[in-house]
C-alpha atoms as a PDB file:
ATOM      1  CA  UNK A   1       9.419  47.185  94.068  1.00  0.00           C
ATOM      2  CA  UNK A   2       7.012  50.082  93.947  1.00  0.00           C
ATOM      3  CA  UNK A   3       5.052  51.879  90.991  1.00  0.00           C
ATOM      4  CA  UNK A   4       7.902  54.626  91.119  1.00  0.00           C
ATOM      5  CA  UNK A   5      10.757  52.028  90.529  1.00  0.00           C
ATOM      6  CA  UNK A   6       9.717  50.387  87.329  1.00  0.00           C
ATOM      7  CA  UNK A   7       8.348  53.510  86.471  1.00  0.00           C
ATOM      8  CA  UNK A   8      12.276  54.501  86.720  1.00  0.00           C
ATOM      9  CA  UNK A   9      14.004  50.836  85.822  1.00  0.00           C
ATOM     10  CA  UNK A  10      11.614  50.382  82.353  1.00  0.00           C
ATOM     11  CA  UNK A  11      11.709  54.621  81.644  1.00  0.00           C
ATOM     12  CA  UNK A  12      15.365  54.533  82.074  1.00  0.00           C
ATOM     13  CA  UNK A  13      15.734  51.667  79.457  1.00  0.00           C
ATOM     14  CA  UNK A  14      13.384  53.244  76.776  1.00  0.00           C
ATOM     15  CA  UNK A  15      14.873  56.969  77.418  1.00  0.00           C
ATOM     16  CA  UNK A  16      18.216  55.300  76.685  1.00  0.00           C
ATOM     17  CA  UNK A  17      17.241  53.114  73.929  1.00  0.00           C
ATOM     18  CA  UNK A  18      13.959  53.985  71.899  1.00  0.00           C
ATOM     19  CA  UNK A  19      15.883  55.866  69.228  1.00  0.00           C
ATOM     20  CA  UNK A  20      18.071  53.174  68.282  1.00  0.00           C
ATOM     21  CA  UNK A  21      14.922  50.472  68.413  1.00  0.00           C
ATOM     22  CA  UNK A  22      13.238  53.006  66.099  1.00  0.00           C
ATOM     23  CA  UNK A  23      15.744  53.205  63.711  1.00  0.00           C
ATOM     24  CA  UNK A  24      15.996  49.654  63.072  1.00  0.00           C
ATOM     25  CA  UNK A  25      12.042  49.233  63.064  1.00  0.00           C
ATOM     26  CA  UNK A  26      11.784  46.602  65.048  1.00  0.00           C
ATOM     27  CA  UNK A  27       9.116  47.901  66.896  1.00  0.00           C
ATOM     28  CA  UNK A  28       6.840  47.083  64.766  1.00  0.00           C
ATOM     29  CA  UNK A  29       7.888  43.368  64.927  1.00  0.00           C
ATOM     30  CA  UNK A  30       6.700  42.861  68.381  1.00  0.00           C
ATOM     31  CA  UNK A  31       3.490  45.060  68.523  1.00  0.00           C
ATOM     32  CA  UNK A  32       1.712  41.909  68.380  1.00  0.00           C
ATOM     33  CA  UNK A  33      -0.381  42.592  71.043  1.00  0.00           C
ATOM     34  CA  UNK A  34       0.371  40.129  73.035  1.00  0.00           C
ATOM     35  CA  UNK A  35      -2.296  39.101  75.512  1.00  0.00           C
ATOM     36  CA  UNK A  36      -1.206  38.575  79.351  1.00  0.00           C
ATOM     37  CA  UNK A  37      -1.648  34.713  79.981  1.00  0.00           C
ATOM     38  CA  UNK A  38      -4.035  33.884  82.749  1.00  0.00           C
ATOM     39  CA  UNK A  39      -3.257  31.591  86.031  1.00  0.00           C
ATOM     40  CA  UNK A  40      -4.212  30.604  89.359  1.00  0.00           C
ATOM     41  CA  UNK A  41      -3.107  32.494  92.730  1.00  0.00           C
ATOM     42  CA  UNK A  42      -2.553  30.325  95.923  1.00  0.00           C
ATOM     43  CA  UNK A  43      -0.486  27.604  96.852  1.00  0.00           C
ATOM     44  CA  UNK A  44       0.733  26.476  93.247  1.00  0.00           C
ATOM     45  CA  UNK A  45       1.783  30.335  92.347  1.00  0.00           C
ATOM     46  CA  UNK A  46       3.684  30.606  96.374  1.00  0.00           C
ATOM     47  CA  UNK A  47       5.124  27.499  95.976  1.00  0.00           C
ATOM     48  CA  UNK A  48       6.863  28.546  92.598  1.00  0.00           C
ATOM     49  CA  UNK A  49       7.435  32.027  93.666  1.00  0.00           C
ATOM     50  CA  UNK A  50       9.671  29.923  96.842  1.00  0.00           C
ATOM     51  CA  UNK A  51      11.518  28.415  94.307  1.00  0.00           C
ATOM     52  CA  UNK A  52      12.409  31.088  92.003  1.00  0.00           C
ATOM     53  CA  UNK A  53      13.652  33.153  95.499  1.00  0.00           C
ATOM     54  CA  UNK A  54      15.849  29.991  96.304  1.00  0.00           C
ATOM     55  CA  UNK A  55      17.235  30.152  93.048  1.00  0.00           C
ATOM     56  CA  UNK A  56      18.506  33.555  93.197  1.00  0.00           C
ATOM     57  CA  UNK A  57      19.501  32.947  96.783  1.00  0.00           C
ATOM     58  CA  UNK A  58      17.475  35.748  98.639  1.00  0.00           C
ATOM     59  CA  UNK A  59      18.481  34.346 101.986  1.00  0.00           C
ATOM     60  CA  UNK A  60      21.945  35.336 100.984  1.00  0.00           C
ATOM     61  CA  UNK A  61      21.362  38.677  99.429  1.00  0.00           C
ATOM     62  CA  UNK A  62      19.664  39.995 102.782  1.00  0.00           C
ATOM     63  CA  UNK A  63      23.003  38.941 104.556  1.00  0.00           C
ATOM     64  CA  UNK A  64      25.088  41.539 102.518  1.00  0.00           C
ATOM     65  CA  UNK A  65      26.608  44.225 103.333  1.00  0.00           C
ATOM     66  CA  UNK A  66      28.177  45.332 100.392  1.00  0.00           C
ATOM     67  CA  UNK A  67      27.221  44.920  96.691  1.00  0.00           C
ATOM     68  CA  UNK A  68      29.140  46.177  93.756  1.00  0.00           C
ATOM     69  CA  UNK A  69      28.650  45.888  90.245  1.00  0.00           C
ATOM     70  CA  UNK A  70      28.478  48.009  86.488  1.00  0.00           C
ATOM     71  CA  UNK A  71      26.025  48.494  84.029  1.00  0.00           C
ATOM     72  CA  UNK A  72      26.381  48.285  80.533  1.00  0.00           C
ATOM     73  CA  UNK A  73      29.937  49.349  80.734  1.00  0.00           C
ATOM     74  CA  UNK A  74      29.197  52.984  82.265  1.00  0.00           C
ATOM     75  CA  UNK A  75      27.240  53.337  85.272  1.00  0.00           C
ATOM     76  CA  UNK A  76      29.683  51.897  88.446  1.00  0.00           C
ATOM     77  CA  UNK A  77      28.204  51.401  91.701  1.00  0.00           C
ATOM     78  CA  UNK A  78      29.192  50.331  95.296  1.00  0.00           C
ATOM     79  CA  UNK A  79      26.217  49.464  97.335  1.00  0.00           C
ATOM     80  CA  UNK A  80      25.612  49.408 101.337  1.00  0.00           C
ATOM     81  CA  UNK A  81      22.624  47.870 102.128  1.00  0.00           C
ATOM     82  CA  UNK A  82      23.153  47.485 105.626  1.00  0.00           C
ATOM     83  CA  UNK A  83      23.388  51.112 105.761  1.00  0.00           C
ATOM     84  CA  UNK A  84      21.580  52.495 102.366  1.00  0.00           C
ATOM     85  CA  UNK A  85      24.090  54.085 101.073  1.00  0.00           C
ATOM     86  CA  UNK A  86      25.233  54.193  97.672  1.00  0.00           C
ATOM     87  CA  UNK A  87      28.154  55.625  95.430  1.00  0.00           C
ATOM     88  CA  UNK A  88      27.492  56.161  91.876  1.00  0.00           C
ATOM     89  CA  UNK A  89      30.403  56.379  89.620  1.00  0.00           C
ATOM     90  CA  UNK A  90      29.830  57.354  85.852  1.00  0.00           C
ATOM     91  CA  UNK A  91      32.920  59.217  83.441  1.00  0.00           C
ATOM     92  CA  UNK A  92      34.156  61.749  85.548  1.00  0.00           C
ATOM     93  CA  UNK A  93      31.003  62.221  88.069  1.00  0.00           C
ATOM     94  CA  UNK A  94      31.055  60.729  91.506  1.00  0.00           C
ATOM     95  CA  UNK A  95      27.717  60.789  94.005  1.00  0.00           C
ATOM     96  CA  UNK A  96      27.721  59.228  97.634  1.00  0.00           C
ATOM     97  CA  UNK A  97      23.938  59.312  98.769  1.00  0.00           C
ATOM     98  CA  UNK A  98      22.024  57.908 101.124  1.00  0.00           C
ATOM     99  CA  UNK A  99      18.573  55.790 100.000  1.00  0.00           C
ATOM    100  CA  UNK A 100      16.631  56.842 102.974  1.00  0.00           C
ATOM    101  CA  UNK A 101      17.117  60.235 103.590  1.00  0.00           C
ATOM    102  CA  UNK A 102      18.658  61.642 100.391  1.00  0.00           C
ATOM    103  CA  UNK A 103      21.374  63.288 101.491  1.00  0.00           C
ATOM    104  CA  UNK A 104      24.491  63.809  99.104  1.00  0.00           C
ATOM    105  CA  UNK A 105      27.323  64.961  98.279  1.00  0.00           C
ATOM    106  CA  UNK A 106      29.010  64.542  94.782  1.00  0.00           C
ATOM    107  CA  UNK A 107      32.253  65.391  92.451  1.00  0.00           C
ATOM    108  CA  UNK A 108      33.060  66.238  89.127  1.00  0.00           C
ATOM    109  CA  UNK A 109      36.680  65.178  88.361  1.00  0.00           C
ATOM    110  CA  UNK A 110      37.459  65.480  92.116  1.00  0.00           C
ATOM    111  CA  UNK A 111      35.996  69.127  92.593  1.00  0.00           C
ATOM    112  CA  UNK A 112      33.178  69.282  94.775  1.00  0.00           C
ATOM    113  CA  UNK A 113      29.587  70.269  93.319  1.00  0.00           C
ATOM    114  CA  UNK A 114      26.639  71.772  95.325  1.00  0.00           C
ATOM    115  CA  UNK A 115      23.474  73.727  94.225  1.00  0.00           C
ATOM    116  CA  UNK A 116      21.418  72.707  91.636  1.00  0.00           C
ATOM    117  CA  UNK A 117      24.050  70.931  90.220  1.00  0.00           C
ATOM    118  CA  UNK A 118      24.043  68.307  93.036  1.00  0.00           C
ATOM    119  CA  UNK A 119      20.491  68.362  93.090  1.00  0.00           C
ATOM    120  CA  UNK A 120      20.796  67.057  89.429  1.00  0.00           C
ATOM    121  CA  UNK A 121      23.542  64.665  90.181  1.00  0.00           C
ATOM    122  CA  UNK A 122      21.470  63.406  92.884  1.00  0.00           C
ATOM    123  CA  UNK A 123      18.179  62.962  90.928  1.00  0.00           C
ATOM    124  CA  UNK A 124      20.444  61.601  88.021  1.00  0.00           C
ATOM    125  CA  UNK A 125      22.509  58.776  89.918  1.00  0.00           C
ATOM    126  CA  UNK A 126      19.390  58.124  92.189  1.00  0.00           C
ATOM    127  CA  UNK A 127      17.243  57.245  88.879  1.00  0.00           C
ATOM    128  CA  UNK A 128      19.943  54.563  87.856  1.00  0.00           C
ATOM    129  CA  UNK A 129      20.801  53.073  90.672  1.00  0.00           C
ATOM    130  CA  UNK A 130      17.156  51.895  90.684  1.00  0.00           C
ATOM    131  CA  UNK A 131      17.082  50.969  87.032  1.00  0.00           C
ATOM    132  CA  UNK A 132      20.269  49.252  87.299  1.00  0.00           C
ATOM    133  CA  UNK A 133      19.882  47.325  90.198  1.00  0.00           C
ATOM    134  CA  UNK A 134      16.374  45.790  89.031  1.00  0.00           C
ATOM    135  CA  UNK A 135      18.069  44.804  86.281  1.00  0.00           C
ATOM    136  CA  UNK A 136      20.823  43.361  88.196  1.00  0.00           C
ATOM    137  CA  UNK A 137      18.322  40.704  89.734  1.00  0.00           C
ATOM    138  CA  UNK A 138      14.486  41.529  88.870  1.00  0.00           C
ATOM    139  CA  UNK A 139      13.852  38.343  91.203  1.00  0.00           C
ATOM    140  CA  UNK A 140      14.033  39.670  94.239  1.00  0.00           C
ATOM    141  CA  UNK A 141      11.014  42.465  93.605  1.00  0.00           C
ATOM    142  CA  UNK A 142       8.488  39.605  92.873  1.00  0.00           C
ATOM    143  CA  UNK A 143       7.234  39.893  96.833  1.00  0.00           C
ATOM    144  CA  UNK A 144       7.190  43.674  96.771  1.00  0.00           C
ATOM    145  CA  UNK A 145       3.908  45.502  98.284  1.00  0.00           C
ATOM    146  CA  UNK A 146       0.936  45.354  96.189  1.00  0.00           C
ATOM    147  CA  UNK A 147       2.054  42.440  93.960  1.00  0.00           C
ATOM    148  CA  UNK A 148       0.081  39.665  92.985  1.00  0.00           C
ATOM    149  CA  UNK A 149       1.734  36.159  91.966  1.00  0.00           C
ATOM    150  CA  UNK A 150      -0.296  33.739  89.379  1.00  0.00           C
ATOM    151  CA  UNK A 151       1.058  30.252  88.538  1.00  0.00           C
ATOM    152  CA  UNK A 152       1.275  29.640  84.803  1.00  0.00           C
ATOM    153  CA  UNK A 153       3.071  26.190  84.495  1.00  0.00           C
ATOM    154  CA  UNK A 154       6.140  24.735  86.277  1.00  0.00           C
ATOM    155  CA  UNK A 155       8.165  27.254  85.286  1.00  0.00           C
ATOM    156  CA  UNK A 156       6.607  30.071  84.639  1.00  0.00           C
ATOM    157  CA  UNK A 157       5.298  32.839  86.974  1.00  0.00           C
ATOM    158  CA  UNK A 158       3.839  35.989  86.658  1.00  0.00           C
ATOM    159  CA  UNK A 159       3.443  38.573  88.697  1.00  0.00           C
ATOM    160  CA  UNK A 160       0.878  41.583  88.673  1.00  0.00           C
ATOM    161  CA  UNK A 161       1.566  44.662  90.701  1.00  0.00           C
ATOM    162  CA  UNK A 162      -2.154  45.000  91.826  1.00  0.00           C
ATOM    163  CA  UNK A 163      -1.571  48.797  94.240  1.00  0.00           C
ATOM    164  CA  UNK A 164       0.982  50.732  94.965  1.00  0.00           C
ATOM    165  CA  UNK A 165       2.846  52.998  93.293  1.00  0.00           C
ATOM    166  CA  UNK A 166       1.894  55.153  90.601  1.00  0.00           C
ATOM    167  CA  UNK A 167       1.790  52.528  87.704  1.00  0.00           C
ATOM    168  CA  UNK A 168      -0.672  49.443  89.254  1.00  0.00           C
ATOM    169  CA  UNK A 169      -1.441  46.914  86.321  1.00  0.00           C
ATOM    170  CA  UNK A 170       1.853  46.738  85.298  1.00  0.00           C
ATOM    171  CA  UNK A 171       3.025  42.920  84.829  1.00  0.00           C
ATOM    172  CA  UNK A 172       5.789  40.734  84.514  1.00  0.00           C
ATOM    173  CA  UNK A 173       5.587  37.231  83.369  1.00  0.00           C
ATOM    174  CA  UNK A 174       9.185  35.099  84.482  1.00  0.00           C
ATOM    175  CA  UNK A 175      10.308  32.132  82.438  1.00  0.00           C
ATOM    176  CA  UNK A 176      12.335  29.906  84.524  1.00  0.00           C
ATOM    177  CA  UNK A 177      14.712  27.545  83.380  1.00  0.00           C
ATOM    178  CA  UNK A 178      15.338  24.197  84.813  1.00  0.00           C
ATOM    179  CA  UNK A 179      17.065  25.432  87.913  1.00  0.00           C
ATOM    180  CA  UNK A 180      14.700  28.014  88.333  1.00  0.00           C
ATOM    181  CA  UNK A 181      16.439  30.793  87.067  1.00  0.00           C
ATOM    182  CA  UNK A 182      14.959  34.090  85.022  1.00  0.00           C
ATOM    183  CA  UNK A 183      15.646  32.675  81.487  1.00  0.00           C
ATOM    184  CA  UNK A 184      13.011  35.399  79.637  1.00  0.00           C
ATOM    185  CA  UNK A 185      10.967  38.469  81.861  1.00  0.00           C
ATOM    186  CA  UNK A 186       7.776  39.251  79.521  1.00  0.00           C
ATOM    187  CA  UNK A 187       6.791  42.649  80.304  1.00  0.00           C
ATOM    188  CA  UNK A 188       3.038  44.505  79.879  1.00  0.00           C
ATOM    189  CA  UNK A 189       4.225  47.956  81.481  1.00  0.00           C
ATOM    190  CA  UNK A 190       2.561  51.190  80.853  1.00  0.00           C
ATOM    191  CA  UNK A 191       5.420  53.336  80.444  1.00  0.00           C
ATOM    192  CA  UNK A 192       6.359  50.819  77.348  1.00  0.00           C
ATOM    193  CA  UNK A 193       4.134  50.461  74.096  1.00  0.00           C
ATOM    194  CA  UNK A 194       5.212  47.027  73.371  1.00  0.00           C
ATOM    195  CA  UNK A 195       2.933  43.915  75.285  1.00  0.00           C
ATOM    196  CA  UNK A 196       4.712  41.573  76.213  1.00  0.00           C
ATOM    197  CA  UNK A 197       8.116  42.545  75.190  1.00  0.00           C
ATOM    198  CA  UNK A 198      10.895  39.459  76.049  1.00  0.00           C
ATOM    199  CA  UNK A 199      14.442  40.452  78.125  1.00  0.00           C
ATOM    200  CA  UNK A 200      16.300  37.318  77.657  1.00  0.00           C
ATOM    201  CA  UNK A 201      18.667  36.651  80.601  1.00  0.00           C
ATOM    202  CA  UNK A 202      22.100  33.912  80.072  1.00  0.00           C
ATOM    203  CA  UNK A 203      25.381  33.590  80.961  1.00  0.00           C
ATOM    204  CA  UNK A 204      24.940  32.927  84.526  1.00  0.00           C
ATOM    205  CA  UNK A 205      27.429  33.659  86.834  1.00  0.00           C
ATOM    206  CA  UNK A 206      27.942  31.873  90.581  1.00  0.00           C
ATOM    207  CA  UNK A 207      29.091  34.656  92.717  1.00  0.00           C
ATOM    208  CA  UNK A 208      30.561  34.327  96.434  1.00  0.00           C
ATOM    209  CA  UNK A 209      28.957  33.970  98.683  1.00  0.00           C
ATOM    210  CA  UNK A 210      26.985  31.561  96.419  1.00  0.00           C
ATOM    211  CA  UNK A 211      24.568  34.053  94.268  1.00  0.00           C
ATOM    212  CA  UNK A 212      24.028  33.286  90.591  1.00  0.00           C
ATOM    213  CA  UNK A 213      23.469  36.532  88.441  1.00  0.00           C
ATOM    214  CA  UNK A 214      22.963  36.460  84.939  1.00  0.00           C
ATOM    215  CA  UNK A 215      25.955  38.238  83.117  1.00  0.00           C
ATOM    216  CA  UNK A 216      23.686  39.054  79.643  1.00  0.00           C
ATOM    217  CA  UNK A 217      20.208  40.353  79.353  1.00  0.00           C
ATOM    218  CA  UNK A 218      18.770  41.516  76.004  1.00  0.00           C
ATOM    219  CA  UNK A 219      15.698  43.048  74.552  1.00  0.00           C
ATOM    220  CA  UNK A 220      15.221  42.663  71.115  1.00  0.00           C
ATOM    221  CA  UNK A 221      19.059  43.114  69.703  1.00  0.00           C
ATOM    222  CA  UNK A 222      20.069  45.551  72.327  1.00  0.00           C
ATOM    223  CA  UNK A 223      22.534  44.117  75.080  1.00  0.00           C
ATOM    224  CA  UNK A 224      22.131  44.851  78.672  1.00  0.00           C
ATOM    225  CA  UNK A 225      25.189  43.301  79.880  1.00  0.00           C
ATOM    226  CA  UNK A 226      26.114  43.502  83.886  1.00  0.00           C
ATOM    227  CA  UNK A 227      29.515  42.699  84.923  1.00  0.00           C
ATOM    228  CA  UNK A 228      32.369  43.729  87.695  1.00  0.00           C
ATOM    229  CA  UNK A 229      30.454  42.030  90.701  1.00  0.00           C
ATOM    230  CA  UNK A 230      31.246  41.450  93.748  1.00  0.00           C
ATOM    231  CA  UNK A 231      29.511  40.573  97.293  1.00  0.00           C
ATOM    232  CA  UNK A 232      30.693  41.017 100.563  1.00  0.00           C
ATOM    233  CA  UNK A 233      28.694  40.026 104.374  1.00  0.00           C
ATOM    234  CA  UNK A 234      30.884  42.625 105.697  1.00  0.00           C
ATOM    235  CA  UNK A 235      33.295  45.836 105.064  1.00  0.00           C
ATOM    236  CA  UNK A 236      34.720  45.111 101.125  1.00  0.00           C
ATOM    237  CA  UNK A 237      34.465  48.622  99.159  1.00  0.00           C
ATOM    238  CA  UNK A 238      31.626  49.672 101.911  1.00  0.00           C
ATOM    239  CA  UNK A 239      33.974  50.003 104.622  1.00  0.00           C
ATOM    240  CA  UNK A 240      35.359  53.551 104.134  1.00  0.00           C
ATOM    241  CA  UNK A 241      33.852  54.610 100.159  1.00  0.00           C
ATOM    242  CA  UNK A 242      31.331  56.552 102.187  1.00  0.00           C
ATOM    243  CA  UNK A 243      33.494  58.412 104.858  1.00  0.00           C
ATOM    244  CA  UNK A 244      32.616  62.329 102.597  1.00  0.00           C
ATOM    245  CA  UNK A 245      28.829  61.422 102.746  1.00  0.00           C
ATOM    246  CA  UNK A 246      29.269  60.706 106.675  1.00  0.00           C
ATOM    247  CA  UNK A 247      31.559  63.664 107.416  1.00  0.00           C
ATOM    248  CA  UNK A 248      29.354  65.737 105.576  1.00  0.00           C
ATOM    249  CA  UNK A 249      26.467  64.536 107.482  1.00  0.00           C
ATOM    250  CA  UNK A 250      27.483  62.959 110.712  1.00  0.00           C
ATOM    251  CA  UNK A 251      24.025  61.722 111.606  1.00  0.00           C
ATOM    252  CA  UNK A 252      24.047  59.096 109.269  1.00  0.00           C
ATOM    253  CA  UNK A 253      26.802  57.570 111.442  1.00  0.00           C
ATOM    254  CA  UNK A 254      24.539  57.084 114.228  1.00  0.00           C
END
């Protein structure tokens, strides 16, 4: 996961949610400042790092095809990874992109948009797909370019994103419970004023083809729930949900 992703996943969720933490002034209840525990690279932190990848099944996750799932009861999204597409479903606004090149094409209440308007709509559904989808399993980032992994205890792991991006420094410390699962991400991000803020993730979920995802996540009182998922190794809601984005740009077929 580079800089520009959490800059996007933890902007999104303050953006969205400051206001409401500010009103209840609970902010000041975790400016503790929080110091970022120390640990050891090497073997110890890989080893753990292995385990917490097992866990969340990452040999399975690179074998989809197709991922689908919605966030916080609003944002709907049908995934292809094979091909890096993505639809983006929220009220009555539709967007089919593509990941790598950025091509789009996109609806409001069936009628076709272009312009500045889809370049909106684009930037818009772009933004929380990659929000959303580090939220839907923040495991699988822990290996990303630039990140550094430091062995607390048996269970907990944190990871420092050393280069990269445009946010290096920014940390994550994972709580693991006895299966190896996220239980609570700590996060030391710049984009957030609180050190060490907790997300609490429960409720997990065994998916086919055998991938556990946590169906609650909270920070503070506020409720990041994830539900309506579904995995596929081949076709499901990938097979033809993209056929606009293709005819509109028939290189993407090749």
């Amino acid at each position: 996961m580079n800089g520009n992703s959490r800059a996007y996943s933890i902007g999104a969720l303050v953006r969205r949610s400051w206001h409401f933490l500010a009103a209840l002034g609970l902010v000041t209840l975790v400016l503790s400042c929080q110091s970022i525990p120390d640990g050891k690279t090497g073997e110890s932190a890989e080893s753990l790092a292995d385990q917490m990848l097992a866990a969340a099944s990452l040999e399975k996750w690179n074998n989809l095809q197709c991922v689908t799932f919605r966030f916080k009861g609003a944002n709907r999204y049908v995934w292809d990874k094979k091909r890096g597409f993505v639809e983006y479903v929220h009220e009555d606004r539709r967007v089919l992109f593509s990941k790598n090149t950025f091509q789009a094409v996109a609806f409001d209440k069936g009628e076709s948009i272009t312009g500045e308007e889809l370049k909106e709509a684009l930037g818009k559904a772009n933004a929380s797909f990659i929000n959303d989808s580090f939220w839907l399993q923040p495991a699988y980032h822990i290996r990303s370019p630039g990140t550094k992994l430091y062995y607390i205890d048996d269970h907990t792991l944190r990871v420092t994103f050393s280069s990269g991006g445009v946010t290096p420094g920014d940390t994550y410390v994972f709580h693991l419970d006895d299966k190896y699962r996220i239980s609570t991400m700590e996060m030391w991000v710049s984009i957030l004023p609180i050190p060490g803020v907790d997300a609490d993730f429960s409720d997990y979920v065994d998916h086919p083809p055998g991938i556990e995802i946590a169906a609650q996540r909270s920070i503070l009182v506020m409720g990041i729930p994830i539900d309506e998922v579904a995995f596929a190794n081949a076709g499901g809601d990938c097979s033809d949900r993209f056929s606009p984005l293709i005819a509109a740009f028939p290189d993407l077929a090749q």
